[in-house]
Protein backbone atom coordinates (compact mmCIF):
# COMPACT_ATOMS: atom_id res chain seq x y z
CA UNK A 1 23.60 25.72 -7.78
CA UNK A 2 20.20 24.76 -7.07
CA UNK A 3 19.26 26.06 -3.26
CA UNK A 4 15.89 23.97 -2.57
CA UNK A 5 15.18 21.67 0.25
CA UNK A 6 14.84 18.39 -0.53
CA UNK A 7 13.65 15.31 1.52
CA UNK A 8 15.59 12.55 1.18
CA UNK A 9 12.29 10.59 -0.34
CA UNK A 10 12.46 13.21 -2.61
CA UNK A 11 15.27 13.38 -3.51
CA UNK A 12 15.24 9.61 -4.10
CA UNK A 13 11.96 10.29 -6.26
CA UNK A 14 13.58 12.63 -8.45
CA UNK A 15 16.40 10.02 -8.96
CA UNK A 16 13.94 7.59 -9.76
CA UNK A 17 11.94 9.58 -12.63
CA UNK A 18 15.36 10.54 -14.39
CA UNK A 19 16.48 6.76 -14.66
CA UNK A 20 12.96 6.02 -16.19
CA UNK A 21 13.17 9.36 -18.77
CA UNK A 22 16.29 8.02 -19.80
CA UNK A 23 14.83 4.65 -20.40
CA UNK A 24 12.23 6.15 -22.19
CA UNK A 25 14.17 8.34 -24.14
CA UNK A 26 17.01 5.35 -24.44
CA UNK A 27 13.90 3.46 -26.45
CA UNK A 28 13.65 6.69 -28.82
CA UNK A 29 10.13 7.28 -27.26
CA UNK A 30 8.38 10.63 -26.61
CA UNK A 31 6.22 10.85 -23.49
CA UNK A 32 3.56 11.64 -25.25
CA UNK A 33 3.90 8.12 -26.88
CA UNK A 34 4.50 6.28 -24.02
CA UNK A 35 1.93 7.75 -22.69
CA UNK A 36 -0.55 6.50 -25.39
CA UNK A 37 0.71 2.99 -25.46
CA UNK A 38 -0.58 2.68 -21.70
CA UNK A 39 -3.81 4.90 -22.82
CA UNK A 40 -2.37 7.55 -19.61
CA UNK A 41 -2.38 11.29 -19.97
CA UNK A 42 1.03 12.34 -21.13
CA UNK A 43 0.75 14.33 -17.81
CA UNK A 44 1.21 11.58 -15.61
CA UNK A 45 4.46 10.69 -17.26
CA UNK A 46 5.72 13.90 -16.67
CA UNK A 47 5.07 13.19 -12.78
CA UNK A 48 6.78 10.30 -12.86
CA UNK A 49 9.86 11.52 -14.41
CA UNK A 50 9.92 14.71 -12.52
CA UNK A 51 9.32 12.92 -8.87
CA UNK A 52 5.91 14.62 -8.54
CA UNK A 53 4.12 10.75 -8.74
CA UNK A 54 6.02 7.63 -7.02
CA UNK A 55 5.18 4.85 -9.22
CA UNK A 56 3.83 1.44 -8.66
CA UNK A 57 5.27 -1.36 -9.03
CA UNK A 58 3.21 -2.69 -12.00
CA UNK A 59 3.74 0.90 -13.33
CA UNK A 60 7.44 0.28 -13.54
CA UNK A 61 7.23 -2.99 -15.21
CA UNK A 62 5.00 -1.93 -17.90
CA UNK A 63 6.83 0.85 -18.59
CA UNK A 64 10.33 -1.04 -18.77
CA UNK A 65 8.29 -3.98 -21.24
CA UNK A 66 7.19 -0.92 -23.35
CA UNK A 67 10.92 0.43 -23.53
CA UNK A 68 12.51 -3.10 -24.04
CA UNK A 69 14.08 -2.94 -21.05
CA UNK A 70 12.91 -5.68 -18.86
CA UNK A 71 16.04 -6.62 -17.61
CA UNK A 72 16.04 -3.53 -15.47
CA UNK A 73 12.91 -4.12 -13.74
CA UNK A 74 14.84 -5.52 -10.43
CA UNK A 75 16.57 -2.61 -9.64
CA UNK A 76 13.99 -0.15 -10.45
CA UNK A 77 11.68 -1.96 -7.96
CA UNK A 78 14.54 -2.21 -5.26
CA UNK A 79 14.54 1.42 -5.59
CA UNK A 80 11.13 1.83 -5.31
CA UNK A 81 10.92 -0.30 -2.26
CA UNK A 82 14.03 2.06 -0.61
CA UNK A 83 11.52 4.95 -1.36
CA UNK A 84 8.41 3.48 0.15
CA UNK A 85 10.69 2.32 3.43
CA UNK A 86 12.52 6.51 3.55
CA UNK A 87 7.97 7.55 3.81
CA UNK A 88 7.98 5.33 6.64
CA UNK A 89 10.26 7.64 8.72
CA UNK A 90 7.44 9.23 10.44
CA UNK A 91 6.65 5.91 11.67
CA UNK A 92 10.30 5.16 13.00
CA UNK A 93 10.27 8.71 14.42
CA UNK A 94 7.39 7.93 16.65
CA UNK A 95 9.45 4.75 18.02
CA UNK A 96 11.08 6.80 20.19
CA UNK A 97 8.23 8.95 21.25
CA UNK A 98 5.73 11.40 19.94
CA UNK A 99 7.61 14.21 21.78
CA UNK A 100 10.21 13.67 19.07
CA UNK A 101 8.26 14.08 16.15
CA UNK A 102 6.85 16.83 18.28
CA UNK A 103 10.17 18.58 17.53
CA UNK A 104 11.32 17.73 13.98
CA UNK A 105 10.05 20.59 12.70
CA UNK A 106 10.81 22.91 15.32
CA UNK A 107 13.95 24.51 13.09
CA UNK A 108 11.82 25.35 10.26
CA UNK A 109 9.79 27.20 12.27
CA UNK A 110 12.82 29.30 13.71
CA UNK A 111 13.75 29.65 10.05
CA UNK A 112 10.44 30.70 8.43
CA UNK A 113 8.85 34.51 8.41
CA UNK A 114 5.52 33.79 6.58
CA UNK A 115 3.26 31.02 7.51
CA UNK A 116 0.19 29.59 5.51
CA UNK A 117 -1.66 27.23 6.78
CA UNK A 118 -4.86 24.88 5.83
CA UNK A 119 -6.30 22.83 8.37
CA UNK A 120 -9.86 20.79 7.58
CA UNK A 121 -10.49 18.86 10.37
CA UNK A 122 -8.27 19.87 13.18
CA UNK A 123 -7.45 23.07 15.40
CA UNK A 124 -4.09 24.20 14.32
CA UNK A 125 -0.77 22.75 16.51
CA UNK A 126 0.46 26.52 17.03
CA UNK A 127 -3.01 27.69 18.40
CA UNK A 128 -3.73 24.52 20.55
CA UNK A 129 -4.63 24.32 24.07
CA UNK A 130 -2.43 21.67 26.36
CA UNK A 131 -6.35 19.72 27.07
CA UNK A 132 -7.01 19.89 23.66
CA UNK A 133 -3.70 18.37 22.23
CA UNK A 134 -3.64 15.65 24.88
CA UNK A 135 -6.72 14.67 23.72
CA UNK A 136 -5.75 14.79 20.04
CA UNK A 137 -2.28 13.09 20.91
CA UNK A 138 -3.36 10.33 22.79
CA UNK A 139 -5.58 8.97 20.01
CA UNK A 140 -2.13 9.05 17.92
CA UNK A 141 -0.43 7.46 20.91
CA UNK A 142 -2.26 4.94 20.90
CA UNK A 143 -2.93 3.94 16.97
CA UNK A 144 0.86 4.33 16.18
CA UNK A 145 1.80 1.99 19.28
CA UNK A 146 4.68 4.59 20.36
CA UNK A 147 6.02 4.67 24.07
CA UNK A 148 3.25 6.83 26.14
CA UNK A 149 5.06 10.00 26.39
CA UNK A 150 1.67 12.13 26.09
CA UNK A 151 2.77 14.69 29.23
CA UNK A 152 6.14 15.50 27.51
CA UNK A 153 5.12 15.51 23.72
CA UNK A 154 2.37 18.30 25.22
CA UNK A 155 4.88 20.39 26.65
CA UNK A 156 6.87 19.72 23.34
CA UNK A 157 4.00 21.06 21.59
CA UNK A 158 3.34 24.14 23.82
CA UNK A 159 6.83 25.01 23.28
CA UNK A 160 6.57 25.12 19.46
CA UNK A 161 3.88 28.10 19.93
CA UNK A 162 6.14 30.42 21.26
CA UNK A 163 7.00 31.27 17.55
CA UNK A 164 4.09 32.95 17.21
CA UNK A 165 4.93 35.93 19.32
CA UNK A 166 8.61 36.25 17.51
CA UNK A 167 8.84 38.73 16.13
CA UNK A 168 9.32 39.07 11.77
CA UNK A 169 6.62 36.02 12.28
CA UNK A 170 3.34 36.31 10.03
CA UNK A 171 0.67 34.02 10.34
CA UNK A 172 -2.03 33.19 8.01
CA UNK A 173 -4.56 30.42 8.44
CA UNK A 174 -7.29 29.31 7.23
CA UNK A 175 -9.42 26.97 9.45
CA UNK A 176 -12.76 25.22 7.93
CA UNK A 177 -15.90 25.67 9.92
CA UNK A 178 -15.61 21.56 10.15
CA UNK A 179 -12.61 21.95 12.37
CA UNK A 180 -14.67 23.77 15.11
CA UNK A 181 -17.54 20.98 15.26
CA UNK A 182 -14.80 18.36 15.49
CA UNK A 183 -14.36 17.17 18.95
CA UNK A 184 -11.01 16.21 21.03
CA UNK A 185 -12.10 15.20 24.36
CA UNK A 186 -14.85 16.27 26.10
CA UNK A 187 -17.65 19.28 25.78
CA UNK A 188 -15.37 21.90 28.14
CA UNK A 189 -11.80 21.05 26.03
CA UNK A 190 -13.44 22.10 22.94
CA UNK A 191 -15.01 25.53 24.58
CA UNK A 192 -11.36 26.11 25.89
CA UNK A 193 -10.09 25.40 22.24
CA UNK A 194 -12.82 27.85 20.79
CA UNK A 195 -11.76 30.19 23.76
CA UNK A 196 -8.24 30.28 23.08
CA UNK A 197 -8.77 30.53 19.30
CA UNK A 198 -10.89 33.62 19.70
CA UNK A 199 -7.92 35.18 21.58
CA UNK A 200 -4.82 34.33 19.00
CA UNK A 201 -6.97 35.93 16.45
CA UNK A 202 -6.42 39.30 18.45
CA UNK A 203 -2.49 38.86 17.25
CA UNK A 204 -1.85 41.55 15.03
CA UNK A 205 0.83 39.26 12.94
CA UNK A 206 -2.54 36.64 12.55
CA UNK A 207 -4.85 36.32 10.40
CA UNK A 208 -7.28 33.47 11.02
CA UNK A 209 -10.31 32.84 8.11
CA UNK A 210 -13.00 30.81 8.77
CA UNK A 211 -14.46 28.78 5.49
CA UNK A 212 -18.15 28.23 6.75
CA UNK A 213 -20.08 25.25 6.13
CA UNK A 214 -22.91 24.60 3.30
CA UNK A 215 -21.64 26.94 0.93
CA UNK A 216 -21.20 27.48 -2.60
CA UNK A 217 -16.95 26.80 -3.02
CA UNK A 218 -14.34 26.78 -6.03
CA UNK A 219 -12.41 23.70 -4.57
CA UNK A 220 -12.10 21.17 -1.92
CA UNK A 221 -8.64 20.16 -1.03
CA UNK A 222 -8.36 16.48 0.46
CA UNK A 223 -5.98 17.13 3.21
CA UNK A 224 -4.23 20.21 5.27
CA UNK A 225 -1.21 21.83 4.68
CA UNK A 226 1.21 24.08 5.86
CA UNK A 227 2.71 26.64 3.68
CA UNK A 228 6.33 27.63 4.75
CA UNK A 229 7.86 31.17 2.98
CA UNK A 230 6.72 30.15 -0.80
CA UNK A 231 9.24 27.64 -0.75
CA UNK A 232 8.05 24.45 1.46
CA UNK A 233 4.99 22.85 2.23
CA UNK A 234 4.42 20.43 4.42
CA UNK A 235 1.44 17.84 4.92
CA UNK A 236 0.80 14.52 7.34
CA UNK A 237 -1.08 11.45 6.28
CA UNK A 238 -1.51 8.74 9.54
CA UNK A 239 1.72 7.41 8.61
CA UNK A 240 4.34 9.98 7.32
CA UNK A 241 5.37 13.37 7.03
CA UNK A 242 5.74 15.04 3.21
CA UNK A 243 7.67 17.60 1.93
CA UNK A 244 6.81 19.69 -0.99
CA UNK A 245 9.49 21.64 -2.45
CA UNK A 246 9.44 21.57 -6.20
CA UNK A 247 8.71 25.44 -7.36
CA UNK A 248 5.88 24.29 -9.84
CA UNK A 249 4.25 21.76 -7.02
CA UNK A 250 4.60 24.43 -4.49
CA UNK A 251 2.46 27.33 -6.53
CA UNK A 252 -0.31 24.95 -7.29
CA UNK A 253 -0.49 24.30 -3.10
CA UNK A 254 -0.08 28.58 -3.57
CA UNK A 255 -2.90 28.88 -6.03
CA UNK A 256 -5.17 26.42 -3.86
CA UNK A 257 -4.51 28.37 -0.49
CA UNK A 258 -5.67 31.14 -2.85
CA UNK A 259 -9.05 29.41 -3.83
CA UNK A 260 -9.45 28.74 -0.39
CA UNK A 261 -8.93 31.68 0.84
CA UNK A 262 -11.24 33.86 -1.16
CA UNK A 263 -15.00 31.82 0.52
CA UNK A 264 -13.21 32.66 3.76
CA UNK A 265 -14.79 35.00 5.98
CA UNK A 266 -12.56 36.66 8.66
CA UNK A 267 -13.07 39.41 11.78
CA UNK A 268 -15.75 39.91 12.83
CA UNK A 269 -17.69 37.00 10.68
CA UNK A 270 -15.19 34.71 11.55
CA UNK A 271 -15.76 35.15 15.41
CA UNK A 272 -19.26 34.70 14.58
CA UNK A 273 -19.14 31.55 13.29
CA UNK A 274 -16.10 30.45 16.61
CA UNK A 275 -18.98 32.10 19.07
CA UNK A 276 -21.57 30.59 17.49
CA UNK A 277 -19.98 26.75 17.98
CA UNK A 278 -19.18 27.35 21.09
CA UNK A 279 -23.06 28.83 22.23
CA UNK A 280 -23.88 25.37 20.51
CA UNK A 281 -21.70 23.22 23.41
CA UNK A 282 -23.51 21.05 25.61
CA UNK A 283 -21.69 23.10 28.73
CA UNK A 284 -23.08 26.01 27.26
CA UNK A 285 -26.47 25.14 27.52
């Protein structure tokens, strides 16, 4: 019995792909030749079969004309539509507060031992000062129109970093120079920020690498992540929370946490480049 976590968009995904590979294979098609008939990488139809890709809803009508199968084109794009509305979840969530989504993932962080995690244009929540995430929150307050609970979804958040001194926690992050230059709130929040970063770091169960700016890279991935015991990962767009949990999805977030990783610089180059911002602060001039 299969022991993976699966979201319950993903798990409608998956349910999704296996009516259309049974179409498909119903219709005595390869993928390969489906794929060629839409002049689409054979990969992509994979994707779509295996949950990896939600697809559109033209995607599902060409793909039921192709397989004679037309008269199934309702249903597939009711269940399409039920997918879309489980993504907006994160939206619902916030209804009630931000302190609540503060706290949805607050088990999986009891649960997990090693952490990896990718942030390009934000501080880390774990290693955030209260100023710092009050300024960040309140912007999200405010654009998701959710009741103005900003003093208890801080606290909230505060509370969630007390897993990094449990111990059989390990901790490794990698934070792009970008994050540092990115303001929330004023001059003195963001030298706190710096401040407090430069003091996690000292955690023996952390390791913090800092991907400067203006060098030569491998990659360039287009949002952050959160890497949970090989097994989960975890990423935010404005409107919803994803889950990762398919084994072959997972290892490519793996191998790209490992690209990442290797332009990193960490001690005492790392606290460079953290001291370095900070000297660069208006209050510290």
């Amino acid at each position: 019995m299969s022991t993976r976590r699966l979201s319950p968009a993903q798990r409608a995904a998956e349910a999704l792909g296996q009516r259309l590979r049974e179409i498909r294979t119903g219709a005595n098609l390869t993928g390969r030749a489906l794929a060629a008939v839409v002049d689409r990488h054979y990969t992509k139809v994979s994707r779509l079969e295996h949950g990896g890709k939600t697809p559109s809803e033209e995607e599902l009508r060409i793909w039921c004309r192709i397989c004679d199968t037309e008269d199934q084109i309702p249903d597939l794009i009711a269940t399409l539509q039920s997918i879309q509305s489980i993504y907006q979840e994160f939206r619902r969530q916030t209804h009630a507060g931000m302190k609540r989504l503060m706290q949805v993932h607050v088990p999986l962080y009891e649960r997990a031992s090693l952490f990896r995690i990718y942030e390009h244009n934000v501080i880390p929540g774990l290693f955030q000062t209260a100023d710092y995430a009050a300024a960040m929150l309140s912007f999200w307050i405010s654009f998701l129109e959710t009741p103005n609970d900003l003093e208890a979804s801080v606290t909230a958040r505060m509370e969630r970093q007390r897993v990094i001194y449990q111990a059989g926690k390990r901790f490794s992050v990698l934070i792009e120079e970008q994050s540092l230059r990115t303001w929330f709130g004023a001059a003195e929040v963001q030298a706190g920020q710096l401040d407090r970063l430069l003091t996690v770091m000292s955690l023996p169960t952390v390791s913090v690498g800092i991907i400067p700016m203006m060098i030569e890279r491998p990659c360039v991935s287009s949002t952050g992540f959160w890497i949970f015991d090989d097994e989960l990962v975890c990423l935010e767009t404005p409107t919803a929370n994803i889950e990762v949990t398919r084994p072959s999805e997972v290892k490519l977030y793996l191998r790209m946490f490992g690209h990442l990783a290797s332009v990193a610089v960490y001690g005492k180059a790392a606290r460079h480049i953290i001291t370095s911002v900070a000297e660069e602060l208006p209050s510290a001039k």
